[in-house]
C-alpha atoms as a PDB file:
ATOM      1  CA  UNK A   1       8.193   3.876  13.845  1.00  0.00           C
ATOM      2  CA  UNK A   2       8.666   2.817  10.488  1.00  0.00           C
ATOM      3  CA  UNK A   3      10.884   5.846   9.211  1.00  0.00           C
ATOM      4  CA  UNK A   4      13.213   5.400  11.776  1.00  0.00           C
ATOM      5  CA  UNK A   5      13.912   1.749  10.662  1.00  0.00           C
ATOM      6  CA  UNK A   6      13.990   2.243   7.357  1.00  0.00           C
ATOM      7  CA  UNK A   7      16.516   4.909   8.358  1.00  0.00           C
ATOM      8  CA  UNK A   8      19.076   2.904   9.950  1.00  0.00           C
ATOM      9  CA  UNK A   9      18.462   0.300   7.440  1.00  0.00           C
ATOM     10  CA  UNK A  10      19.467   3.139   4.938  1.00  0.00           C
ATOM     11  CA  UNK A  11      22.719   4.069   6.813  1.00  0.00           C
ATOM     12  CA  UNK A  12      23.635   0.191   7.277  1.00  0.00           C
ATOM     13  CA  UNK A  13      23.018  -0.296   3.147  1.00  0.00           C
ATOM     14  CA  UNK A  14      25.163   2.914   2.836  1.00  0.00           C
ATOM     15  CA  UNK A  15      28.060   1.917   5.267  1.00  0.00           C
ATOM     16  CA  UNK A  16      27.999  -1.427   3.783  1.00  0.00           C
ATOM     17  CA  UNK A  17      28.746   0.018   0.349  1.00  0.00           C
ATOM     18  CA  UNK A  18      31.570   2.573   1.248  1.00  0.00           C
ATOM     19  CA  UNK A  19      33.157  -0.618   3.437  1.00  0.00           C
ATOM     20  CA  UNK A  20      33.095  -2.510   0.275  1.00  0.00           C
ATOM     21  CA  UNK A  21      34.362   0.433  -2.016  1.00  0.00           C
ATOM     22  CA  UNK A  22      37.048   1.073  -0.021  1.00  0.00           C
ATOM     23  CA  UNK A  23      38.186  -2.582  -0.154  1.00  0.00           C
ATOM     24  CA  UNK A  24      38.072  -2.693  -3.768  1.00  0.00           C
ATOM     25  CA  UNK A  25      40.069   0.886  -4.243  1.00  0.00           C
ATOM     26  CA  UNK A  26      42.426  -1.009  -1.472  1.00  0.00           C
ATOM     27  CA  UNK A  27      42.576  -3.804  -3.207  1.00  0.00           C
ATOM     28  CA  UNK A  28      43.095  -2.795  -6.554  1.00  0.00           C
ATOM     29  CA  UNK A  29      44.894   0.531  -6.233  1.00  0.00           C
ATOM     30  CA  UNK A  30      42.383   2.614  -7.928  1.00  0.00           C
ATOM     31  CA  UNK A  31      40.768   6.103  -6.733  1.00  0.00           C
ATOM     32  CA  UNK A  32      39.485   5.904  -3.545  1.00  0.00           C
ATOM     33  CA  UNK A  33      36.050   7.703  -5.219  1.00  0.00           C
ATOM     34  CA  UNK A  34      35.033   4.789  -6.133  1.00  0.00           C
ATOM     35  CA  UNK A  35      34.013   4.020  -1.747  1.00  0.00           C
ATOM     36  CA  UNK A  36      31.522   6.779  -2.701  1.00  0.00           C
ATOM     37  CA  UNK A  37      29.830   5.056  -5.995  1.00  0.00           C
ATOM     38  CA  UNK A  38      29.411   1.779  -4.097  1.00  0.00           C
ATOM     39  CA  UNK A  39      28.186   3.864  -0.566  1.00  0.00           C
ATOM     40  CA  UNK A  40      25.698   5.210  -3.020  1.00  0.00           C
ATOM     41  CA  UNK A  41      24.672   2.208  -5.069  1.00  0.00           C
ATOM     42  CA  UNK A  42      24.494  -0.291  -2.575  1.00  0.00           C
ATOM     43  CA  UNK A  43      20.781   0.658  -1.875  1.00  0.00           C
ATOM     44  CA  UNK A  44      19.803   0.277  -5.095  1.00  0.00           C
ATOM     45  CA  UNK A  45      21.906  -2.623  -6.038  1.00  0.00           C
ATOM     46  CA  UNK A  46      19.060  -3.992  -2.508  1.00  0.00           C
ATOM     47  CA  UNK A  47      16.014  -2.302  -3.922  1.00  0.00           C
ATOM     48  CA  UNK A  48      17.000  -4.460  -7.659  1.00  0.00           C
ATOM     49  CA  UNK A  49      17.877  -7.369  -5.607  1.00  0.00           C
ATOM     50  CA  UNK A  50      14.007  -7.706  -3.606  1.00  0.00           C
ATOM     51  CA  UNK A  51      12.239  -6.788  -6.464  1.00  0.00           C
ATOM     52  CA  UNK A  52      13.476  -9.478  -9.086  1.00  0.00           C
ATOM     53  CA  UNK A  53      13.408 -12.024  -6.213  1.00  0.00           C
ATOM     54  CA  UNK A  54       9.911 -11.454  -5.300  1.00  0.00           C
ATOM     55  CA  UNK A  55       9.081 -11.039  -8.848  1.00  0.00           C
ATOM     56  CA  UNK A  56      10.349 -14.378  -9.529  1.00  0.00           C
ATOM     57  CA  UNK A  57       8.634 -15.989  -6.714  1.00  0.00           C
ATOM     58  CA  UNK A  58       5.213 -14.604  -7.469  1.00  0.00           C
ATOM     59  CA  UNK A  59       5.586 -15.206 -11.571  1.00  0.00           C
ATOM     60  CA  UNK A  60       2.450 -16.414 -12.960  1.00  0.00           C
ATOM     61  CA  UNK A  61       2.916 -19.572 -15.287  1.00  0.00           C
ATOM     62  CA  UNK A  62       2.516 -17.549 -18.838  1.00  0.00           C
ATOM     63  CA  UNK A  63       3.770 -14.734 -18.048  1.00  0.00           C
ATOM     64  CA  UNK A  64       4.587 -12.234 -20.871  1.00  0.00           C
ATOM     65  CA  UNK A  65       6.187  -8.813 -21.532  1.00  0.00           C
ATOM     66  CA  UNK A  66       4.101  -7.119 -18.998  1.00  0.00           C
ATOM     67  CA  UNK A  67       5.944  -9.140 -16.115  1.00  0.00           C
ATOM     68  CA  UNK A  68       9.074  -7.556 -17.091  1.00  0.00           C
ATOM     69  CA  UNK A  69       7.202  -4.118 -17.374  1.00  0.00           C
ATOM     70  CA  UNK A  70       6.138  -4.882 -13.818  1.00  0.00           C
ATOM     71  CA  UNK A  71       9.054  -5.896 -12.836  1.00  0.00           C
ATOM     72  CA  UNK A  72      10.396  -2.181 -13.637  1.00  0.00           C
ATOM     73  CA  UNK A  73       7.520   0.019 -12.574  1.00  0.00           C
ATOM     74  CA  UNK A  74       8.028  -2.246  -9.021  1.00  0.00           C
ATOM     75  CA  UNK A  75      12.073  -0.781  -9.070  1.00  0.00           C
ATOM     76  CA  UNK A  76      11.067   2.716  -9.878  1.00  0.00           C
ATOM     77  CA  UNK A  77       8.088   2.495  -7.167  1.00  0.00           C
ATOM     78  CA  UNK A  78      10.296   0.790  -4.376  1.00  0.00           C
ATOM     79  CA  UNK A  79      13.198   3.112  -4.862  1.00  0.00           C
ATOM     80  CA  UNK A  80      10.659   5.908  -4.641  1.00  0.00           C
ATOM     81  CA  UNK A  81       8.656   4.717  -1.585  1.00  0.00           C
ATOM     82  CA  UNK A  82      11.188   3.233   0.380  1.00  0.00           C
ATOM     83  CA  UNK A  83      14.197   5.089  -0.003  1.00  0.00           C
ATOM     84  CA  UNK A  84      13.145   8.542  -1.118  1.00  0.00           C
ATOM     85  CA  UNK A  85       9.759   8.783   0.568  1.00  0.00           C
ATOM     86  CA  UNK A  86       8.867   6.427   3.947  1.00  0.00           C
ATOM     87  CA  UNK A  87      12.390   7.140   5.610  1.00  0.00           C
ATOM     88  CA  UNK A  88      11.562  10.628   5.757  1.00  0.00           C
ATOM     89  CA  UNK A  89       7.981  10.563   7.018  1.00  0.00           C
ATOM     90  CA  UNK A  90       7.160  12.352  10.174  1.00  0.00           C
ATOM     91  CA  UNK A  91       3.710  12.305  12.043  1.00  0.00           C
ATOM     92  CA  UNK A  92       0.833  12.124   9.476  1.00  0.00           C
ATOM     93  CA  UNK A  93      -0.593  15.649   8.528  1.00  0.00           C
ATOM     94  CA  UNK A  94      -3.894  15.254  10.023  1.00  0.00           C
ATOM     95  CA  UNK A  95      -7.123  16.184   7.763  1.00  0.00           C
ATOM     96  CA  UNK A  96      -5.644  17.522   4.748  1.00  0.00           C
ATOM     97  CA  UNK A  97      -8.601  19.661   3.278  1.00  0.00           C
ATOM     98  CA  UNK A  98      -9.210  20.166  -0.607  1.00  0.00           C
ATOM     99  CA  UNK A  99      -7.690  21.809  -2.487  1.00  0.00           C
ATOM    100  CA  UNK A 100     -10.378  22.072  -5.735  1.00  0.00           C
ATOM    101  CA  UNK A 101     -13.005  24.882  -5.589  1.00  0.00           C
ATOM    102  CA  UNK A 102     -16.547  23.993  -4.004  1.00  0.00           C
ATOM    103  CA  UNK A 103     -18.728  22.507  -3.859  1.00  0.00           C
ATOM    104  CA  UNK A 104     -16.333  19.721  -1.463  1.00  0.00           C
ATOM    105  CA  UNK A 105     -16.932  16.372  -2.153  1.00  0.00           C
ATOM    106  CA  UNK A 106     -17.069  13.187  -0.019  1.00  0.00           C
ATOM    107  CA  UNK A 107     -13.912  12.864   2.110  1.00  0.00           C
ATOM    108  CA  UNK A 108     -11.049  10.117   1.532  1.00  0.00           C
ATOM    109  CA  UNK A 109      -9.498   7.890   4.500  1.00  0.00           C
ATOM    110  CA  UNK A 110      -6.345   6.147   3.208  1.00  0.00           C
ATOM    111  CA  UNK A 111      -4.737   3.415   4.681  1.00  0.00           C
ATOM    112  CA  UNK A 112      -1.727   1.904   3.644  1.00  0.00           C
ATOM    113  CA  UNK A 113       0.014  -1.844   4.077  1.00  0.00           C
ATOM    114  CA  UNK A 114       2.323  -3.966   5.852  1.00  0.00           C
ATOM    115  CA  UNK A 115       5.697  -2.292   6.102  1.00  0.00           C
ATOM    116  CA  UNK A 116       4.341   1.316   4.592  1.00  0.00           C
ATOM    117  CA  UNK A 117       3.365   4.332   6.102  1.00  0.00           C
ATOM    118  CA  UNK A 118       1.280   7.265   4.717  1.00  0.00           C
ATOM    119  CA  UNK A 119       3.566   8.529   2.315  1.00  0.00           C
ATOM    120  CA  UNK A 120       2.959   5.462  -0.115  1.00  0.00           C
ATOM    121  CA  UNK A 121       0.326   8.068  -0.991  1.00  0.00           C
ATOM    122  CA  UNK A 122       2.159  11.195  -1.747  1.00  0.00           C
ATOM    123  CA  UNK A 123       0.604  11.087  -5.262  1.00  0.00           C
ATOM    124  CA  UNK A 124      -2.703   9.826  -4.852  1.00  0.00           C
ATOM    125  CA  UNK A 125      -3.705  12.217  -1.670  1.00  0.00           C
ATOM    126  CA  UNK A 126      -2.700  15.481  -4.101  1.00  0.00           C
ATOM    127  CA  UNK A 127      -5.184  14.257  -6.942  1.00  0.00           C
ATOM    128  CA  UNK A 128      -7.977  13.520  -4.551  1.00  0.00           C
ATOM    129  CA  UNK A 129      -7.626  16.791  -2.804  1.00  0.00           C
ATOM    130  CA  UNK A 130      -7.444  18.199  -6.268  1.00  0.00           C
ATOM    131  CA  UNK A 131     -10.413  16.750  -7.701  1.00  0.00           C
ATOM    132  CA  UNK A 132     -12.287  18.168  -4.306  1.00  0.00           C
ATOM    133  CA  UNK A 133     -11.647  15.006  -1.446  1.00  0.00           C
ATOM    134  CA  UNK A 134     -11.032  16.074   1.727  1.00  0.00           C
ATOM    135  CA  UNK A 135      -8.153  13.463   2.917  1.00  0.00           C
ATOM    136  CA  UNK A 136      -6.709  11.845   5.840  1.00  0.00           C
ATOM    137  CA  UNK A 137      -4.300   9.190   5.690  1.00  0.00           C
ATOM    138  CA  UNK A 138      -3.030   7.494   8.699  1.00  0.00           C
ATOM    139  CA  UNK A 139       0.248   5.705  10.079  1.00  0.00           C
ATOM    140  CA  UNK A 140      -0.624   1.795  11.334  1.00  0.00           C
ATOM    141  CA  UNK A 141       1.482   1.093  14.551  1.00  0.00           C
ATOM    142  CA  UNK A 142       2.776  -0.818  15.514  1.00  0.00           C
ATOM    143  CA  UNK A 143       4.094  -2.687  13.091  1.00  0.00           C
ATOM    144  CA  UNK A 144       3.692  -6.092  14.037  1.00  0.00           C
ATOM    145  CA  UNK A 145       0.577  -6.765  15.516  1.00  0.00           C
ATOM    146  CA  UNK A 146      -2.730  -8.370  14.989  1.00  0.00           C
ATOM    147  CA  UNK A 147      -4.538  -6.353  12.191  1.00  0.00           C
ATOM    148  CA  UNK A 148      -7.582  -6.622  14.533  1.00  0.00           C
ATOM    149  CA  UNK A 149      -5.296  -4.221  16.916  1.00  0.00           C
ATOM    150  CA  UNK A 150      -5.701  -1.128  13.943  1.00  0.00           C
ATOM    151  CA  UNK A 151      -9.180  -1.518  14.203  1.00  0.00           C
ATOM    152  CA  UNK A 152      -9.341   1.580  16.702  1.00  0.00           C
ATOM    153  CA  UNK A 153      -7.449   3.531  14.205  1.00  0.00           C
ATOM    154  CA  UNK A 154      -9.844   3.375  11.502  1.00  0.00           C
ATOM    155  CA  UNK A 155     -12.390   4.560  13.545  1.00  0.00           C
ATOM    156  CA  UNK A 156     -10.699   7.510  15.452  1.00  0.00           C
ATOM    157  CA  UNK A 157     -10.003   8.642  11.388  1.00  0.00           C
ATOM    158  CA  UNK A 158     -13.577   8.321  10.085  1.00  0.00           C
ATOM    159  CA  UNK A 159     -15.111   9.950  13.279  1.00  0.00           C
ATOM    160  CA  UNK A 160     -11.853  12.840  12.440  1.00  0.00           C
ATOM    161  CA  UNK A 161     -13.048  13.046   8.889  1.00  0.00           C
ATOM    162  CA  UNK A 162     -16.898  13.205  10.067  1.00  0.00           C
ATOM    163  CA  UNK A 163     -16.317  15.844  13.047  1.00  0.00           C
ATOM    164  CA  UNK A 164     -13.673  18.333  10.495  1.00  0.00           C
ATOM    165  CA  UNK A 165     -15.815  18.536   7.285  1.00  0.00           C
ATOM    166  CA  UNK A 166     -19.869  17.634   8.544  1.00  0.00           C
ATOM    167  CA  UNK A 167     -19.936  14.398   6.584  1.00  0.00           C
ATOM    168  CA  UNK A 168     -22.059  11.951   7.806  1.00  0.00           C
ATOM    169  CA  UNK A 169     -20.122   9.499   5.039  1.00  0.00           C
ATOM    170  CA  UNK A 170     -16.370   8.720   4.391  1.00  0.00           C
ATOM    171  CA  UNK A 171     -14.365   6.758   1.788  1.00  0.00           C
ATOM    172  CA  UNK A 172     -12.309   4.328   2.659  1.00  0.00           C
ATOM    173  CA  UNK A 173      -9.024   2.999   0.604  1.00  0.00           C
ATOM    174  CA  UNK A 174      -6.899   0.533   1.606  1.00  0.00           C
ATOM    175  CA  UNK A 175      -3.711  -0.544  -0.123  1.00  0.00           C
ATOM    176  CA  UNK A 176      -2.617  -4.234   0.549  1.00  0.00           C
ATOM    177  CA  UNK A 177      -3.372  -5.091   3.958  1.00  0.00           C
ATOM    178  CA  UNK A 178      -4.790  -1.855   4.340  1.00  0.00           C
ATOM    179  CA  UNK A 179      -7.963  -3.092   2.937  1.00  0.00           C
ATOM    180  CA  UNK A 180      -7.836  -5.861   4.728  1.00  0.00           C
ATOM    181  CA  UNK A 181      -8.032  -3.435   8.076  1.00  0.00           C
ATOM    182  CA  UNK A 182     -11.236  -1.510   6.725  1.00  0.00           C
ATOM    183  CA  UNK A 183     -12.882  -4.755   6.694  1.00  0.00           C
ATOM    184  CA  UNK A 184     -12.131  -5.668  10.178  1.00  0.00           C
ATOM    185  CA  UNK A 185     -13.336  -2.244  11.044  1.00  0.00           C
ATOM    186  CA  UNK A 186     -16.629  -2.677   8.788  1.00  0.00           C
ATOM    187  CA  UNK A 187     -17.156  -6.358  10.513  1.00  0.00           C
ATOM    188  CA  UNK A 188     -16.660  -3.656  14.055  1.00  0.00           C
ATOM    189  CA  UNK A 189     -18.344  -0.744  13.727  1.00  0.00           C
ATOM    190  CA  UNK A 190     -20.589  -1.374  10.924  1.00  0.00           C
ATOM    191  CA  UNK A 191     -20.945   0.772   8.112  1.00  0.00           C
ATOM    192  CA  UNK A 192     -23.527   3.387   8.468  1.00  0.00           C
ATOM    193  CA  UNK A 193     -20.922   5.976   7.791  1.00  0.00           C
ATOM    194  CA  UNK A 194     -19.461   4.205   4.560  1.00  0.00           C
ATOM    195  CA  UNK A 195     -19.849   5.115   1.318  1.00  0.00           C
ATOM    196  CA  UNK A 196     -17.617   3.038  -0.396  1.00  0.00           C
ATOM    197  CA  UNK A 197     -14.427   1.206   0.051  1.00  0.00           C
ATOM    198  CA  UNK A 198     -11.979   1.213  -2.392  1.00  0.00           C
ATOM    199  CA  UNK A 199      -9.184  -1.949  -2.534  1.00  0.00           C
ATOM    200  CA  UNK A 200      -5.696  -1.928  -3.903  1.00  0.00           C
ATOM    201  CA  UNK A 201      -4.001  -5.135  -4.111  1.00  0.00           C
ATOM    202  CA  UNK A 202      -5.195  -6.184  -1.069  1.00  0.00           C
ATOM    203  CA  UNK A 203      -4.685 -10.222  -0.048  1.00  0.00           C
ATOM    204  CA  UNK A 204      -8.298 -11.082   0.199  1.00  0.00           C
ATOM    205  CA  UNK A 205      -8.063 -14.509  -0.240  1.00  0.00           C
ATOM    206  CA  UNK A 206      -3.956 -14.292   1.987  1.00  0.00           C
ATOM    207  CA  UNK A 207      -1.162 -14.064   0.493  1.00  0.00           C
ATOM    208  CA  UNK A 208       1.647 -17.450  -0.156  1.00  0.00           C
ATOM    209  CA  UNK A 209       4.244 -14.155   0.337  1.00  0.00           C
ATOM    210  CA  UNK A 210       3.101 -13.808   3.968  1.00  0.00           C
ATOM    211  CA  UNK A 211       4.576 -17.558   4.718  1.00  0.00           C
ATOM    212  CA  UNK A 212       8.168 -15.730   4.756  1.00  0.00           C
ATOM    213  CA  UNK A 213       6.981 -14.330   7.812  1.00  0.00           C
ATOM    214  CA  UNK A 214       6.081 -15.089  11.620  1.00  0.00           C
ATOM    215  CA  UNK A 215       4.331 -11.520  12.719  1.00  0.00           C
ATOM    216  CA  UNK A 216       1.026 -11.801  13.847  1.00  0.00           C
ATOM    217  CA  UNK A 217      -0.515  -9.659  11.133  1.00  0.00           C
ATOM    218  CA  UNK A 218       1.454 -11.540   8.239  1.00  0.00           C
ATOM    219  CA  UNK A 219       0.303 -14.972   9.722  1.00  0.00           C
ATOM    220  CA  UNK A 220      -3.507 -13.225   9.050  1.00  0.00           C
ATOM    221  CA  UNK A 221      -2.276 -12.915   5.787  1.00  0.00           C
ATOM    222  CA  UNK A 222      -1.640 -16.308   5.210  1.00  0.00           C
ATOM    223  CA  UNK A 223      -3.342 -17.821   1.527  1.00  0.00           C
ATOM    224  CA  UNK A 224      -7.070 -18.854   3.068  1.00  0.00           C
ATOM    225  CA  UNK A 225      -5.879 -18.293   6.430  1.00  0.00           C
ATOM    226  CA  UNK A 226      -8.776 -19.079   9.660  1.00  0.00           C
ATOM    227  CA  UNK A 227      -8.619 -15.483  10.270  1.00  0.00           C
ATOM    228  CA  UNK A 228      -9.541 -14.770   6.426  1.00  0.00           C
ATOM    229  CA  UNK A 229     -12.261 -17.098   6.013  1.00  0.00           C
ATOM    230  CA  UNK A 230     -13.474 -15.911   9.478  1.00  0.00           C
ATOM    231  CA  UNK A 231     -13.255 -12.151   8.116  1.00  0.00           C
ATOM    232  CA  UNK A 232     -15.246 -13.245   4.803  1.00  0.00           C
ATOM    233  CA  UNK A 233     -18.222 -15.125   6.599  1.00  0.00           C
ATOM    234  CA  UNK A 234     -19.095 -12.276   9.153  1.00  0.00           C
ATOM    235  CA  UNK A 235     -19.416  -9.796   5.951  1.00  0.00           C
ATOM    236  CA  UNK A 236     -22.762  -9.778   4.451  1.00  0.00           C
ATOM    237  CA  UNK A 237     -24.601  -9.134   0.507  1.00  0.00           C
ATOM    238  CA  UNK A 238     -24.710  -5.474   1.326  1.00  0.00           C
ATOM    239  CA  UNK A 239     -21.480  -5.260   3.043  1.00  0.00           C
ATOM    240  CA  UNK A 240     -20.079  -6.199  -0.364  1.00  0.00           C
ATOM    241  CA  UNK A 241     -22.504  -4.483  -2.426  1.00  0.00           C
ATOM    242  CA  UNK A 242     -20.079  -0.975  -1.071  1.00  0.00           C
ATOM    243  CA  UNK A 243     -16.745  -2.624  -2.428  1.00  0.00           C
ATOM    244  CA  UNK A 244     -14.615  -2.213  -5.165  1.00  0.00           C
ATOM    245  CA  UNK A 245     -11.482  -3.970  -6.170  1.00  0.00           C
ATOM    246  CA  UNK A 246      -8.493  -2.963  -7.946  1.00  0.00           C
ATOM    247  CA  UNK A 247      -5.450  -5.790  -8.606  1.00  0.00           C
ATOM    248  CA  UNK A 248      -2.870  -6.325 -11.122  1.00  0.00           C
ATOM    249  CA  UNK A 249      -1.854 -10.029 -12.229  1.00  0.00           C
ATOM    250  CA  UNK A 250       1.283  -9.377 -12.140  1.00  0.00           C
ATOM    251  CA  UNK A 251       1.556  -8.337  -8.200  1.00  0.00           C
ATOM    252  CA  UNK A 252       5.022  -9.214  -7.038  1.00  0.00           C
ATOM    253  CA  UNK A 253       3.781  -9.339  -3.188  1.00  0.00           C
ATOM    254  CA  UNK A 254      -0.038 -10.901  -3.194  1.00  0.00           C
ATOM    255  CA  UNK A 255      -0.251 -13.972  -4.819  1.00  0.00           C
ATOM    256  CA  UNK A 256      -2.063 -16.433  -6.320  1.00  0.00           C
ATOM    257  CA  UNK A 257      -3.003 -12.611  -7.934  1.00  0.00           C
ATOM    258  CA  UNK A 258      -6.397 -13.598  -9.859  1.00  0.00           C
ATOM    259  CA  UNK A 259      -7.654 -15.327  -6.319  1.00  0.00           C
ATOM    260  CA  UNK A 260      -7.952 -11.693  -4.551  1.00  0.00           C
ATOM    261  CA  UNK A 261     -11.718 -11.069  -5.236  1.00  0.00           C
ATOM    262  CA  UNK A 262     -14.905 -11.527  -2.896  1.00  0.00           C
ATOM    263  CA  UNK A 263     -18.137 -12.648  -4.369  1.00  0.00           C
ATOM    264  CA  UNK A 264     -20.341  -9.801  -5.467  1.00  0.00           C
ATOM    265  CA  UNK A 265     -17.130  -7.563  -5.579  1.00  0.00           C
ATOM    266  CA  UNK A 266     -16.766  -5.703  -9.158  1.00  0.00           C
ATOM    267  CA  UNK A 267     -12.876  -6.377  -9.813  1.00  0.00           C
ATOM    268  CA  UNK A 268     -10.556  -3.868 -12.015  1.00  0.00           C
ATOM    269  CA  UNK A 269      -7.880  -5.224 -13.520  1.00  0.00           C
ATOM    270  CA  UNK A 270      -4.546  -3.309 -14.248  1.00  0.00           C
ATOM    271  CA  UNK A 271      -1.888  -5.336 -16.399  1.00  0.00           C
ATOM    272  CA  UNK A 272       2.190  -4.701 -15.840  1.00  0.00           C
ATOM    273  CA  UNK A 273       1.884  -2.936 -12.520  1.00  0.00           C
ATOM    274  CA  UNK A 274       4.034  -4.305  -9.616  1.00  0.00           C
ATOM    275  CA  UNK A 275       2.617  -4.276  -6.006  1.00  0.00           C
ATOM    276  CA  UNK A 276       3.401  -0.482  -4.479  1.00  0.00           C
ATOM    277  CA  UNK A 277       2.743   0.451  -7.922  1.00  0.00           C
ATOM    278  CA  UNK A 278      -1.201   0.314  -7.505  1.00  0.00           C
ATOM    279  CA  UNK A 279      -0.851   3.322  -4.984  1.00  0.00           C
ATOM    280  CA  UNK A 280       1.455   5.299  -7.981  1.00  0.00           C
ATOM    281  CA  UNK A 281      -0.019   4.408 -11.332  1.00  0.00           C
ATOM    282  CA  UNK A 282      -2.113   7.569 -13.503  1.00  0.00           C
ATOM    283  CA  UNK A 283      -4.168   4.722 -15.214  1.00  0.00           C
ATOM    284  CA  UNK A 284      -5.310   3.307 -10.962  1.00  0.00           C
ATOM    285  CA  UNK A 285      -5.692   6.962 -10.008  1.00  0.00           C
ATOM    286  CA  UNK A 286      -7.546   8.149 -12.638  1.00  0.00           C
ATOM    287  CA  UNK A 287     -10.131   4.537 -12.081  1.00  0.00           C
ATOM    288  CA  UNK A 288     -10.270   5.453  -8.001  1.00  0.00           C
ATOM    289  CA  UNK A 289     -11.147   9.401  -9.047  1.00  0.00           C
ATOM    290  CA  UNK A 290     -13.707   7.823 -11.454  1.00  0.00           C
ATOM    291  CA  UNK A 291     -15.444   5.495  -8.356  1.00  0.00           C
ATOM    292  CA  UNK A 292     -15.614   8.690  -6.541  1.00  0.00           C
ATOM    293  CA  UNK A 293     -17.757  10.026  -9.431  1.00  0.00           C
ATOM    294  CA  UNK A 294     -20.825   7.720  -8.728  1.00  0.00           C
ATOM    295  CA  UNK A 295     -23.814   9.995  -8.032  1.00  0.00           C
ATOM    296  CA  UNK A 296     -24.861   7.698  -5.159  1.00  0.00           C
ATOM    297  CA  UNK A 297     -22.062   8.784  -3.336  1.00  0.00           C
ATOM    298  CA  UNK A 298     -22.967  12.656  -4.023  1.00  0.00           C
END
């Protein structure tokens, strides 16, 4: 489980830091407080440390003020998804039902990306339920696998979503390779029950970040990877016609960032937002609330 690794990968930051605070205090006969300030800081001295490094790798040629301003809301989101959030998870919380007076509107399956669980959307789940979405949003284990493997998942949560609130039609969106995992479900099961999928920063085209990695679903995610093209041919006009994507040039995590389209897709842009910021941001929110609105999905 994700929020047990993160966990111990917590407690080995933390232990680090008060091992290195101690030596300094040691070292240079000062309070021994200071074991504290480093146990403390050590995570986010980490967090600073992967952001600006995959920031750098993924920098656009031109890039302007609105990298750095990525580069920021990417810290803020990372320290709040990954240390204060994810760690903490426990099993997900099942169909979460609206919260907005009737009448209920079409229900929301979320499904998050490599690495995350389903507390990357502790704010977006609230403002759907709010605005009258019925939500479920699910864990993806294990970890490393094919994404074909989550395939079953999807559909156990749309049937869920169907079977607790009498829809015959869901929403799906998909954060990073979350997306990509609706569309191996789509290219499985069809999609009779869809209504629309909704994309966040999702690799369409792969990812040159993936080639850091050797787990079966980050090899998928390889830029213009087999299993990619494969995923695109099999999809057809009208397939396509129920998509939407949302991406941000400066995306620390998919890159080349303007390649992440399909043909036929309608593609929202959102300038100086890092990667786990797309699941965070008011302005992204407020455009997924807004794709809910269309009266052909009423």
């Amino acid at each position: 489980m994700l929020s047990r690794l993160l966990r111990r990968l917590l407690l080995g930051q933390v232990l680090a830091g008060a091992l290195l605070g101690w030596l300094i205090a040691r070292r240079t006969d000062t309070s021994p407080w200071i074991a504290a300030v480093t146990a403390l800081g050590f995570p986010l001295v980490m967090v600073l440390l992967v952001a600006s490094t995959t920031a750098i790798l993924s920098r656009a040629p031109g890039a302007n003020a609105l990298w750095w301003r990525s580069l920021f809301s990417d810290f803020v989101a990372v320290i709040r998804v990954f240390l204060l959030q994810q760690p903490w998870a426990v099993a997900p919380p099942g169909v979460m039902p609206a919260t907005a007076a009737p009448p209920r509107r079409i229900p929301v399956l979320l499904v998050h990306g490599y690495l995350c669980n389903h507390r990357v959307w502790d704010v977006m789940a609230p403002r759907l339920r709010g605005a009258g979405h019925p939500v479920l949003a699910l864990d993806l284990e294990p970890l490393f696998t094919s994404i074909d493997r989550y395939v079953p998942l999807i559909e156990q949560g749309v049937a869920e979503l169907c079977r607790q609130t009498g829809s015959d039609k869901v929403v799906l969106l998909g954060h990073s390779m979350g997306g990509l995992v609706i569309r191996a479900w789509m290219r499985t099961y069809g999609t009779s029950r869809v209504a629309r999928v909704i994309t966040l920063g999702t690799p369409h085209a792969g990812t040159r970040m993936a080639a850091r990695s050797r787990t079966d679903n980050a090899r998928q995610m390889f830029l213009r990877s087999p299993w990619l093209q494969d995923l695109a041919a099999s999809e057809t006009e009208p397939t396509r016609s129920l998509m939407r994507i949302g991406i941000t040039p400066q995306d620390n995590i998919v890159y080349p960032q303007r390649e992440q389209v399909l043909e036929g897709v309608p593609v929202t842009v959102f300038d100086g937002l890092g990667h786990l910021d797309l699941c965070l941001n008011g302005a992204v929110i407020a455009w997924v609330l807004q794709q809910l609105e269309d009266p052909a999905l009423r």
